[in-house]
N, C-alpha and C. Protein backbone atom coordinates (compact mmCIF):
# COMPACT_ATOMS: atom_id res chain seq x y z
N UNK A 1 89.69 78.07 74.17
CA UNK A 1 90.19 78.09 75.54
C UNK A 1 91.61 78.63 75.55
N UNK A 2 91.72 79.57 76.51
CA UNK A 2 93.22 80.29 76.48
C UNK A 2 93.94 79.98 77.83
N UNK A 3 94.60 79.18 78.08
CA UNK A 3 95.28 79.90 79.11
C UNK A 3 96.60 80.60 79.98
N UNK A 4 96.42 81.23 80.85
CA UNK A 4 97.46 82.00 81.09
C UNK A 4 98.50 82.02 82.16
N UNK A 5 99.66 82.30 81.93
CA UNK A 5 100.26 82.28 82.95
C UNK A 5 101.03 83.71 83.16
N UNK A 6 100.91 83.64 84.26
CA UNK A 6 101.59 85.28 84.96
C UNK A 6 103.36 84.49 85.64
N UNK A 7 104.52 85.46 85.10
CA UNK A 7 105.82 85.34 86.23
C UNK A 7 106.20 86.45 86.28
N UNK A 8 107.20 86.40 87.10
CA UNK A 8 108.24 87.58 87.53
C UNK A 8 108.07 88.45 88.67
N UNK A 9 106.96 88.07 89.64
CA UNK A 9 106.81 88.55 90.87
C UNK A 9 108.11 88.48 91.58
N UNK A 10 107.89 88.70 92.99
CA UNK A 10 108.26 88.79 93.54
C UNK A 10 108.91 89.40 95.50
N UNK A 11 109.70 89.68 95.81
CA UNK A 11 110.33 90.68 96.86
C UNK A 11 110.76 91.24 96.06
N UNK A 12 110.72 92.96 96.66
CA UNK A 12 111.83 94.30 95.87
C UNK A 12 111.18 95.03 96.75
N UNK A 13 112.01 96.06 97.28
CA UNK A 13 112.06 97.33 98.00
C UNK A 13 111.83 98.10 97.46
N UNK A 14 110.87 99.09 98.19
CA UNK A 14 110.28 100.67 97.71
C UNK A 14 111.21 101.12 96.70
N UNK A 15 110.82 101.76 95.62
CA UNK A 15 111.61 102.60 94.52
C UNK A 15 112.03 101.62 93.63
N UNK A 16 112.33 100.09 93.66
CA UNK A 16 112.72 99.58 92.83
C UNK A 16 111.55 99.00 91.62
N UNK A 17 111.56 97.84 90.88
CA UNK A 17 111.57 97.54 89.84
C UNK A 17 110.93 96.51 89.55
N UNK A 18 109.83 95.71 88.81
CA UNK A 18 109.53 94.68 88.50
C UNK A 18 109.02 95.00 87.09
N UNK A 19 108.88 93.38 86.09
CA UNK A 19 108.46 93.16 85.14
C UNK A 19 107.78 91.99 85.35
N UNK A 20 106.17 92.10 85.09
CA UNK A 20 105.30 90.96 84.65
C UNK A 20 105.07 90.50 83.85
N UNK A 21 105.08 89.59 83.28
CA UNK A 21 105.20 88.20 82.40
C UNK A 21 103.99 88.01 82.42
N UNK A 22 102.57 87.73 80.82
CA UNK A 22 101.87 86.79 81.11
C UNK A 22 102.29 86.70 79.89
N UNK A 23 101.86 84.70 79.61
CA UNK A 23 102.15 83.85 78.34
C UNK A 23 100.85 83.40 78.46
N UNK A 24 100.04 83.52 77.40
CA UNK A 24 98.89 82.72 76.74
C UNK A 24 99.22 81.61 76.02
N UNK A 25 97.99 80.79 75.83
CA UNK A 25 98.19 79.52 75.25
C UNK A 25 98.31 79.57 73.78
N UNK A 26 97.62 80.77 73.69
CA UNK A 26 97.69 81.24 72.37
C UNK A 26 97.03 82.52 71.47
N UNK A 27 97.13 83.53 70.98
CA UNK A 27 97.20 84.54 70.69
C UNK A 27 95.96 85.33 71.30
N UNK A 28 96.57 86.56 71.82
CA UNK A 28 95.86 87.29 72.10
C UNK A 28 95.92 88.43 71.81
N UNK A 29 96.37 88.59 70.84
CA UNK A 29 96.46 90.47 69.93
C UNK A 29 94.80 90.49 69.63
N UNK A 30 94.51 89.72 69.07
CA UNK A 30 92.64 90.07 68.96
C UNK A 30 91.82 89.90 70.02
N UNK A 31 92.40 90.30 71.16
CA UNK A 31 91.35 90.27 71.96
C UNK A 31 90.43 91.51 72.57
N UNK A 32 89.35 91.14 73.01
CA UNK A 32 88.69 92.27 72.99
C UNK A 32 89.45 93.34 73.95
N UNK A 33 89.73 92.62 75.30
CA UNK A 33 90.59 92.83 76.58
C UNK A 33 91.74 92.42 76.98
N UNK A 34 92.51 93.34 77.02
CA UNK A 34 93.30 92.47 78.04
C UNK A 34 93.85 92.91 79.27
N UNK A 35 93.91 93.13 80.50
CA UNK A 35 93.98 93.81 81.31
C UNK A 35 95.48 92.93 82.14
N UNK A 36 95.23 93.61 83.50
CA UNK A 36 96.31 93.36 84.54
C UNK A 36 95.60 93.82 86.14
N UNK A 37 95.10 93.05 86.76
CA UNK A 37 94.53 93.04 88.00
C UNK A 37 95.76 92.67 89.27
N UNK A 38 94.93 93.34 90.65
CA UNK A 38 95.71 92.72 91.11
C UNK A 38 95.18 92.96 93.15
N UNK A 39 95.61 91.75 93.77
CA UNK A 39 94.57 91.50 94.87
C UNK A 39 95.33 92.27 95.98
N UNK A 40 95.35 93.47 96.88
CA UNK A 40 96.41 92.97 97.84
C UNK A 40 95.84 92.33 99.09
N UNK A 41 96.41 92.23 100.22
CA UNK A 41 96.08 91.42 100.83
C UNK A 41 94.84 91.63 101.75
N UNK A 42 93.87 91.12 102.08
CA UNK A 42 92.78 91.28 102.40
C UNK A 42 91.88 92.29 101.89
N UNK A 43 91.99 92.61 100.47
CA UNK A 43 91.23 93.35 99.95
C UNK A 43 90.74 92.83 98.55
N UNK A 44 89.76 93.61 98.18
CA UNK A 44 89.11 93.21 96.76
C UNK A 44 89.82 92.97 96.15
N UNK A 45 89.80 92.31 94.63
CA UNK A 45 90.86 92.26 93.29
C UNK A 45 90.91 93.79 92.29
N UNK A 46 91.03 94.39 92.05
CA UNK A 46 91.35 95.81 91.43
C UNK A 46 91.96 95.42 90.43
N UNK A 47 91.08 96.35 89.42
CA UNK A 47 91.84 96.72 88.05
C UNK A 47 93.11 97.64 88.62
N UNK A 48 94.18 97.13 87.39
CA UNK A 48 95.30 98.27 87.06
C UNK A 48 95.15 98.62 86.04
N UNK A 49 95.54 97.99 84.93
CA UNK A 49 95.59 98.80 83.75
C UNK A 49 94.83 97.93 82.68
N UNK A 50 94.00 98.24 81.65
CA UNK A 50 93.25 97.84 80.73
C UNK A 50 93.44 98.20 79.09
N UNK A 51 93.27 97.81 78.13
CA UNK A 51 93.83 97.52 77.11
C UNK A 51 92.41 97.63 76.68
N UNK A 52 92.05 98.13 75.48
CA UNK A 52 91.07 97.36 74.55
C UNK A 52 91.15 97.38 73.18
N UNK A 53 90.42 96.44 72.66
CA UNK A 53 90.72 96.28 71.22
C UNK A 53 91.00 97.38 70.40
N UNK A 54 90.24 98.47 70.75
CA UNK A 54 90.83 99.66 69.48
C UNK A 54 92.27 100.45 70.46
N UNK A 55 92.66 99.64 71.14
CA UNK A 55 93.89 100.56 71.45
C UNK A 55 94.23 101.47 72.50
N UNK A 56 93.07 101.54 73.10
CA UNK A 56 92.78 102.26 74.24
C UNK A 56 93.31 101.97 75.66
N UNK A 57 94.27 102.48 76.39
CA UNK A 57 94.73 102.28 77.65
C UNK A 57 94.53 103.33 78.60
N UNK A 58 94.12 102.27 80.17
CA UNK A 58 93.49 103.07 80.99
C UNK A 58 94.22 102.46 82.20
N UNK A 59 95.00 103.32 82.87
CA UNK A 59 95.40 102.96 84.39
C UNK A 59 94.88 103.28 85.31
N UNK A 60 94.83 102.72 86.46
CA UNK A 60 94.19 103.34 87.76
C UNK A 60 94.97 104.27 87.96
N UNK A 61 94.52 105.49 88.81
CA UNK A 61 95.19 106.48 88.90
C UNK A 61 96.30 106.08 90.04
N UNK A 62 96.32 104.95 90.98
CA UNK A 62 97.28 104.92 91.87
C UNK A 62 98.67 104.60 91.29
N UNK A 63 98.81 103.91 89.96
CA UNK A 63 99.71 103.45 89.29
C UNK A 63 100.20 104.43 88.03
N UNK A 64 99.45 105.28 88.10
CA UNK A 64 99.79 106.19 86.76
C UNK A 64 101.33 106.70 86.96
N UNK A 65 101.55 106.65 85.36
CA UNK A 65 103.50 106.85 85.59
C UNK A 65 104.51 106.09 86.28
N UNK A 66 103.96 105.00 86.42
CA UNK A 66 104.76 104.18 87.13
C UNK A 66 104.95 102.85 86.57
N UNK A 67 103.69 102.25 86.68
CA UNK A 67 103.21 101.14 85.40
C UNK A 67 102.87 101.75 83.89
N UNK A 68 103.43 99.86 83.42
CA UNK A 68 103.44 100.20 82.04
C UNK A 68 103.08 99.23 81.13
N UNK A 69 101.71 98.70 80.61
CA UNK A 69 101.42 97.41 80.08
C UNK A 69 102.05 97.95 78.49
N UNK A 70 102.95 96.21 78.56
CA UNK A 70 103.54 96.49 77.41
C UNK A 70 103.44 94.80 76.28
N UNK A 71 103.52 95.00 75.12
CA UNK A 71 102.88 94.05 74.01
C UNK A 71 104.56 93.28 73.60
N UNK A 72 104.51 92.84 73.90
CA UNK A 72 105.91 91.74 72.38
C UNK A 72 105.48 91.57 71.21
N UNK A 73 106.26 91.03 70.31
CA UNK A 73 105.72 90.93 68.90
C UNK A 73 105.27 89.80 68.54
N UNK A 74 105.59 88.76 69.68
CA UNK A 74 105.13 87.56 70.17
C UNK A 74 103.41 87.92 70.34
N UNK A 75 102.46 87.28 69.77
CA UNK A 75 101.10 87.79 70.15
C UNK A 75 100.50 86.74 71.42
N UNK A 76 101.49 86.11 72.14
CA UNK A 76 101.17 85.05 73.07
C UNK A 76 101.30 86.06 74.53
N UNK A 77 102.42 87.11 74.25
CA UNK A 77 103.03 88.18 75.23
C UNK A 77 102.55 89.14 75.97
N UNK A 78 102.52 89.30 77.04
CA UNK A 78 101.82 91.07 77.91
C UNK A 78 102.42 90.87 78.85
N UNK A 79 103.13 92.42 78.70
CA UNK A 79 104.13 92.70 80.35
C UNK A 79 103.64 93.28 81.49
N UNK A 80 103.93 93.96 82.41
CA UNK A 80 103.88 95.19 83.15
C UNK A 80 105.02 95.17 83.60
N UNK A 81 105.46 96.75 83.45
CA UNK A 81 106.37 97.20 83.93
C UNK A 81 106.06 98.04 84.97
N UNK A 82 106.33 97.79 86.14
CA UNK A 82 106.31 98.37 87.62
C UNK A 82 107.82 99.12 87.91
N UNK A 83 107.35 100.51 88.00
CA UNK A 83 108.81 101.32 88.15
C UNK A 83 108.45 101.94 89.96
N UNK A 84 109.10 102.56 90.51
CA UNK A 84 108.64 103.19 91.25
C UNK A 84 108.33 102.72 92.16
N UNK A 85 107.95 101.45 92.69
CA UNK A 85 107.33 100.58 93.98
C UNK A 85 107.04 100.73 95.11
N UNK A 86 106.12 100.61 95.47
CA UNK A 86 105.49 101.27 96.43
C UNK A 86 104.92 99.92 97.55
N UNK A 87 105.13 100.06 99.16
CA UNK A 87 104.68 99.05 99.87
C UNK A 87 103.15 98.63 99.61
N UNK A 88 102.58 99.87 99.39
CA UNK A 88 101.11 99.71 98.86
C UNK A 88 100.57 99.16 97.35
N UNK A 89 101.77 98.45 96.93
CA UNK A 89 101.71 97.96 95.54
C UNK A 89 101.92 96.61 95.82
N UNK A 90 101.67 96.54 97.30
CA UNK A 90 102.14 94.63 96.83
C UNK A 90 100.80 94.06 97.07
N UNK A 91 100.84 92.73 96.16
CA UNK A 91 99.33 92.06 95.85
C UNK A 91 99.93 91.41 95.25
N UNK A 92 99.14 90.22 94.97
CA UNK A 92 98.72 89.00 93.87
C UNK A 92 98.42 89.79 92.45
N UNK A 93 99.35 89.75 91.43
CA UNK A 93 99.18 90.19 90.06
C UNK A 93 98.41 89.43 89.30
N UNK A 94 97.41 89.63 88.57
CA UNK A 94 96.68 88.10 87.63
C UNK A 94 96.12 89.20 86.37
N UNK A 95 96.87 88.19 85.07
CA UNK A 95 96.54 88.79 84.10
C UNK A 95 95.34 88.32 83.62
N UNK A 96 94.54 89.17 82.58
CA UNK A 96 93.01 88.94 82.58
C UNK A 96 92.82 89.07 81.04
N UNK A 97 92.39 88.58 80.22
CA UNK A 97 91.78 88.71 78.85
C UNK A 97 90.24 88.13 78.83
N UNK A 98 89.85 89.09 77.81
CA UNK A 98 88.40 88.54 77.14
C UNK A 98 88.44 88.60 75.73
N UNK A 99 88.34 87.72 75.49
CA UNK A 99 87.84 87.03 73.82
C UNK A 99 86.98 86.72 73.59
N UNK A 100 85.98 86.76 72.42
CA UNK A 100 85.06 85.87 72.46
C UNK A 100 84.26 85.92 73.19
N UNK A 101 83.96 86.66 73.97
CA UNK A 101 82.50 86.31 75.52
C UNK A 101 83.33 85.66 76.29
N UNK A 102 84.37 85.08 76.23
CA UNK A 102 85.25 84.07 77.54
C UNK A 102 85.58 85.24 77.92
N UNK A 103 85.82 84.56 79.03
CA UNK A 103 87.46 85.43 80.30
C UNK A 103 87.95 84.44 80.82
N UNK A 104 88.95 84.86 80.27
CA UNK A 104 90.79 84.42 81.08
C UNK A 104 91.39 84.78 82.16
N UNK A 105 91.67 83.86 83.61
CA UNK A 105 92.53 84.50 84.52
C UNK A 105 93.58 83.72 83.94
N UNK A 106 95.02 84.30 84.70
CA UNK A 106 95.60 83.74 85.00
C UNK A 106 96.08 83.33 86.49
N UNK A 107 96.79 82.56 87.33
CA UNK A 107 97.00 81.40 88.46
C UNK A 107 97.36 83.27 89.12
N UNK A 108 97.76 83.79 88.66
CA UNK A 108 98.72 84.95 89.66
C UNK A 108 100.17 84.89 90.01
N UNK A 109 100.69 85.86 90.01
CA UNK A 109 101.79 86.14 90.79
C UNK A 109 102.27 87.06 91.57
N UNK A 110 102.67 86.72 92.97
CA UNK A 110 102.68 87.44 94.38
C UNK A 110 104.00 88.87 93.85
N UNK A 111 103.34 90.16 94.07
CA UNK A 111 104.30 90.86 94.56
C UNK A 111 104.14 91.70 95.99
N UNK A 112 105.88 91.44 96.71
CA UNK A 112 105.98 91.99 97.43
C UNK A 112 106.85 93.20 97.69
N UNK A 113 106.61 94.36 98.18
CA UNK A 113 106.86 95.12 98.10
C UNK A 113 107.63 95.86 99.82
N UNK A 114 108.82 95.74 99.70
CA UNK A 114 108.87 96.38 101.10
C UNK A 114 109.53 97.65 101.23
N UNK A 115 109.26 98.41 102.86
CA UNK A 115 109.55 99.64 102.78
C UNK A 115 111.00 99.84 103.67
């Protein structure tokens, strides 16, 4: 059982800046997945960016060059870096792993984004 927590949401204005925070309970460098979803408001939950075990990263194209899932050396660690911000980028962030046949959410964290 893993679980996760997402921080560092927030308010920030178009063009600026965020970093997402998730902390696992405990290691997730071997995992099969690990992704970064995210809800905005009255709409489906959407992939952003995905990770997989051999190394492979895939962004949605709305975020390309802008976001940036990034690893610590901490294997508990996964960022996103949100450059660029966009009003259409704000949503509920929730980081996502699969291990094992499980899946992991995490609780979420709100970003808002204004123009």
């Amino acid at each position: 059982q893993i679980q996760l927590v997402e921080s560092g949401g927030g308010l920030v204005q178009a063009g600026g800046s965020l970093r997402l925070s998730c902390v696992a309970s405990g290691s997730i460098r071997g995992a099969e997945v690990v992704a970064w979803y995210r809800q905005p408001p009255g709409k489906q939950r959407e992939l952003v960016v995905v990770r997989t075990s051999g190394g492979n990263i895939s962004y949605t194209d709305s975020v390309k060059d802008r976001f940036t899932i990034m690893f610590d050396n901490d294997p508990k660690l996964v960022y996103l870096q949100m450059n660029s911000l966009k009003p259409e980028d704000t949503a509920v962030y929730y980081c996502y792993v699969r291990h094992l046949y499980f899946i992991y959410w995490g609780q979420g964290t709100q970003v808002t984004v204004s123009s």
